[in-house]
N, C-alpha and C. Protein backbone atom coordinates (compact mmCIF):
# COMPACT_ATOMS: atom_id res chain seq x y z
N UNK A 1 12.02 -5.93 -1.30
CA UNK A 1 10.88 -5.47 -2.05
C UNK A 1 11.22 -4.23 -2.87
N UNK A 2 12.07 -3.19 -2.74
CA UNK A 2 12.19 -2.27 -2.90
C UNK A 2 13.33 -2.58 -4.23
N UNK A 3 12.72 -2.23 -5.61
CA UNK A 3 13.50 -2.21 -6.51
C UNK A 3 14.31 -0.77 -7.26
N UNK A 4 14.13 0.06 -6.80
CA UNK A 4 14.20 1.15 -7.27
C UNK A 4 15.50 1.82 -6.39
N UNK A 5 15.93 1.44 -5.52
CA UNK A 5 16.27 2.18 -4.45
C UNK A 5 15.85 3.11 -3.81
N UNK A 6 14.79 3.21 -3.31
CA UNK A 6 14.04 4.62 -2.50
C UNK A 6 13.41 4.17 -1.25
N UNK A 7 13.62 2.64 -1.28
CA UNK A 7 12.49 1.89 0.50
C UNK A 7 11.79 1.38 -0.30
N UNK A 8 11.31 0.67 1.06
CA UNK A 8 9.91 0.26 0.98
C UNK A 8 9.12 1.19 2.07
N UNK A 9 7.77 0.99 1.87
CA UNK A 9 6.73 1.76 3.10
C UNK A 9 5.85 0.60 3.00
N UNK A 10 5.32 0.67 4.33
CA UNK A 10 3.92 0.17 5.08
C UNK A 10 3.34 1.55 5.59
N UNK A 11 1.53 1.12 4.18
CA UNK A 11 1.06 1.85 4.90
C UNK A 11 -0.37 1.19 5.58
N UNK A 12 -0.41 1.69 7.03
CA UNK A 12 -1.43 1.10 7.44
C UNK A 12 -2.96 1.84 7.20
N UNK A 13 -3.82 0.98 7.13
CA UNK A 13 -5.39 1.97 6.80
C UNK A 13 -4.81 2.67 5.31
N UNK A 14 -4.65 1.65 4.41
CA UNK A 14 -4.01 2.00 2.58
C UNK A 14 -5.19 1.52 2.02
N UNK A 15 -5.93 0.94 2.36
CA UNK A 15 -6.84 0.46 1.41
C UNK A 15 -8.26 2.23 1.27
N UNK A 16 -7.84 2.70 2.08
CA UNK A 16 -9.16 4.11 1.33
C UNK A 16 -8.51 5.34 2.33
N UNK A 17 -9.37 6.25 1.84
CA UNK A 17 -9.42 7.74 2.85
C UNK A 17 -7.57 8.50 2.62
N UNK A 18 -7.16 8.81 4.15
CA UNK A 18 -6.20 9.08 3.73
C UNK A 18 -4.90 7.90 3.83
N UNK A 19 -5.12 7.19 4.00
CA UNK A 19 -3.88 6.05 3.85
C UNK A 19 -3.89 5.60 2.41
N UNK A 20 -4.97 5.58 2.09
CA UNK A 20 -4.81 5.50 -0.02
C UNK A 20 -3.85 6.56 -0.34
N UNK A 21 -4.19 7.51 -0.33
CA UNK A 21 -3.70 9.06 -0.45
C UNK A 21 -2.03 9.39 -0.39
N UNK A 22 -1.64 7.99 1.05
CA UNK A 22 -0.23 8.23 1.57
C UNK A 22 0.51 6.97 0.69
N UNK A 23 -0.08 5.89 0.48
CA UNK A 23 0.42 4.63 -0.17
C UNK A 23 0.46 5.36 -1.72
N UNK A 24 -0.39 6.04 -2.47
CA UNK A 24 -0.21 6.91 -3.54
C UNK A 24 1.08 7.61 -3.67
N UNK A 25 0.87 8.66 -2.96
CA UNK A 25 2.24 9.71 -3.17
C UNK A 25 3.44 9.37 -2.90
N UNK A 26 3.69 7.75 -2.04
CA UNK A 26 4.27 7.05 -1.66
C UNK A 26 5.06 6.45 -2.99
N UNK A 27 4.51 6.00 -3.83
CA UNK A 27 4.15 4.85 -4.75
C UNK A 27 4.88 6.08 -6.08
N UNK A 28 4.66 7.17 -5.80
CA UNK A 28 4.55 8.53 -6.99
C UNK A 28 6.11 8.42 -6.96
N UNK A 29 6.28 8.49 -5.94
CA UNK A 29 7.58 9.13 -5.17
C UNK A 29 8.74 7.87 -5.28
N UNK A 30 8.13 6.61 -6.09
CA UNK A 30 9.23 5.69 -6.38
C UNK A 30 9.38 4.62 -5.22
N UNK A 31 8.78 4.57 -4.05
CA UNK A 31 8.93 3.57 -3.09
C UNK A 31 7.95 2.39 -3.29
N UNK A 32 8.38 1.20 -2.97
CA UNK A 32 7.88 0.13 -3.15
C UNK A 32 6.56 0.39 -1.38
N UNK A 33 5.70 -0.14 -1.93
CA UNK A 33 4.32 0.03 -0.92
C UNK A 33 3.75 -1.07 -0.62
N UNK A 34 3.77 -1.39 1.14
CA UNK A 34 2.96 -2.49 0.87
C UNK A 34 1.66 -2.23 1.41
N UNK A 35 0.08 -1.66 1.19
CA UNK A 35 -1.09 -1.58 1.69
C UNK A 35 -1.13 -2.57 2.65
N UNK A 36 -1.54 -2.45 4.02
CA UNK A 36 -1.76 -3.09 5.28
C UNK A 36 -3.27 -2.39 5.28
N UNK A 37 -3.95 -3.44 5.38
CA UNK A 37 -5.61 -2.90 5.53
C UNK A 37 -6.38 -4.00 6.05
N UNK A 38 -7.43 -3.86 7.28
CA UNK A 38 -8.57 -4.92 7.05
C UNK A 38 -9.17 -5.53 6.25
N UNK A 39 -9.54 -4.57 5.49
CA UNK A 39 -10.37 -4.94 4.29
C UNK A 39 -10.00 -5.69 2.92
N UNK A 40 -9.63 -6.63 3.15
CA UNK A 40 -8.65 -7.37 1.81
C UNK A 40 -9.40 -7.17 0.60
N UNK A 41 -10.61 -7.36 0.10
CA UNK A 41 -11.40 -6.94 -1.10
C UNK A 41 -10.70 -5.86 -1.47
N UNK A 42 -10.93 -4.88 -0.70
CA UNK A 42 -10.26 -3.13 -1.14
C UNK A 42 -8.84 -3.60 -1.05
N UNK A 43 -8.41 -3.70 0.01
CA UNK A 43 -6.82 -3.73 -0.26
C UNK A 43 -6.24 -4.39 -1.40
N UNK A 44 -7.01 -5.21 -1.97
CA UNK A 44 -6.10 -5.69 -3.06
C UNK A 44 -6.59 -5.31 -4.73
N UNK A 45 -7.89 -4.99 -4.53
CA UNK A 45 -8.00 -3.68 -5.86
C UNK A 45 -7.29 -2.25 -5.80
N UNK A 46 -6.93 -1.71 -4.63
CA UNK A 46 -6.32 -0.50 -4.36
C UNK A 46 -4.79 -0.23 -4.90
N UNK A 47 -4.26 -1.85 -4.18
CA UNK A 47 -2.63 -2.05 -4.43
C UNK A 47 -2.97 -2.28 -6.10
N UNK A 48 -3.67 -3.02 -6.84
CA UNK A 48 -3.32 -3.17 -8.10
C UNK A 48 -3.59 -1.84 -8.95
N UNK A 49 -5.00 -0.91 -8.52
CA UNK A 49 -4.83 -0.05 -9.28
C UNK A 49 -3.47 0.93 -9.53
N UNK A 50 -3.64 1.54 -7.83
CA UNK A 50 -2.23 2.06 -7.84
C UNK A 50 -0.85 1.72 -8.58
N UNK A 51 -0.12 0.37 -8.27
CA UNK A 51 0.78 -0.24 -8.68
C UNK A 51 -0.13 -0.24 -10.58
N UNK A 52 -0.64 -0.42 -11.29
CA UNK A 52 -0.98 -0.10 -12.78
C UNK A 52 -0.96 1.76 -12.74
N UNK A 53 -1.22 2.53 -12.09
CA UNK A 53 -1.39 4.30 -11.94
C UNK A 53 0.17 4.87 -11.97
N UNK A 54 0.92 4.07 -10.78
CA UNK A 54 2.40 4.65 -11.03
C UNK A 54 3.35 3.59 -11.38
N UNK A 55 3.16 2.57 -11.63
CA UNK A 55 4.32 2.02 -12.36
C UNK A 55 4.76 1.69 -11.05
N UNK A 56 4.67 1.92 -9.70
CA UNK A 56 5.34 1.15 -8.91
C UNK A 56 4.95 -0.48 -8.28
N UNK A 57 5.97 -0.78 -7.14
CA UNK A 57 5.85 -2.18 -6.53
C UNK A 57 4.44 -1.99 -5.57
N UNK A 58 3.29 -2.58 -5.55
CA UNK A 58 2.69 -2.68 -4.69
C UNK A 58 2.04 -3.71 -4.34
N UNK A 59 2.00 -4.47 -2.87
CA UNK A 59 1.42 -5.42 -2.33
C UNK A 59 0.05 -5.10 -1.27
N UNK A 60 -0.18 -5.87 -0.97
CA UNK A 60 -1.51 -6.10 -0.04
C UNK A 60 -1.39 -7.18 0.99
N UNK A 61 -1.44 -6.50 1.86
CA UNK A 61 -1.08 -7.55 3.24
C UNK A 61 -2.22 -7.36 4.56
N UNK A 62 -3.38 -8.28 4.47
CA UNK A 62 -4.22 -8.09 5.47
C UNK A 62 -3.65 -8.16 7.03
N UNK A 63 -4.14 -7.16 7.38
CA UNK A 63 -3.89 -6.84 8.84
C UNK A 63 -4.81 -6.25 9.96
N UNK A 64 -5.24 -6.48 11.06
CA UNK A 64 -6.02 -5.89 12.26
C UNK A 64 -5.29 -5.25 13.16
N UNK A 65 -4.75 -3.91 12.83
CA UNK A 65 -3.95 -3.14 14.05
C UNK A 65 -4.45 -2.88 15.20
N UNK A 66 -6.10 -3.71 15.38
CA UNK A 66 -6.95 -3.26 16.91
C UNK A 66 -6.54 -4.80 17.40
N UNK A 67 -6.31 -6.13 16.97
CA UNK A 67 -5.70 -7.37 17.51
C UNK A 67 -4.48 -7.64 17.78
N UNK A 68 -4.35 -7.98 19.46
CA UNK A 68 -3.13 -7.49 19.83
C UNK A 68 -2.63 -8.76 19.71
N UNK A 69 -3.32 -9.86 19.34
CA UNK A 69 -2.46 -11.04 19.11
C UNK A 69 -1.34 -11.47 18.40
């Protein structure tokens, strides 16, 4: 995923608050990001704004970090 050479990151809880905030400066900072969020609506307007804001790689990958399945 990571085209730039700098990583990739997962960030979890990316879709608002401060995990937007960390997938951002993340994203600033040249690393490919993939938003891990419940909320897929948000998570995947978040990853596109961002990814259009810095020019970086960003995905959206729904996830429940409280399901231990």
């Amino acid at each position: 995923m990571a085209e730039n050479g700098k990583g990739a990151a997962i960030v979890t809880g990316g879709a608002s608050g401060i995990g937007k905030e960390i997938a951002r400066g993340l994203a600033q900072d040249g690393f490919a990001v993939i938003i891990a969020d419940v909320n897929e609506s948000l998570g995947r307007q978040v990853a596109g704004e961002l990814a259009r804001e810095t020019g970086a790689r960003l995905e959206f990958l729904k996830v429940d970090v409280t399901d231990r399945a």
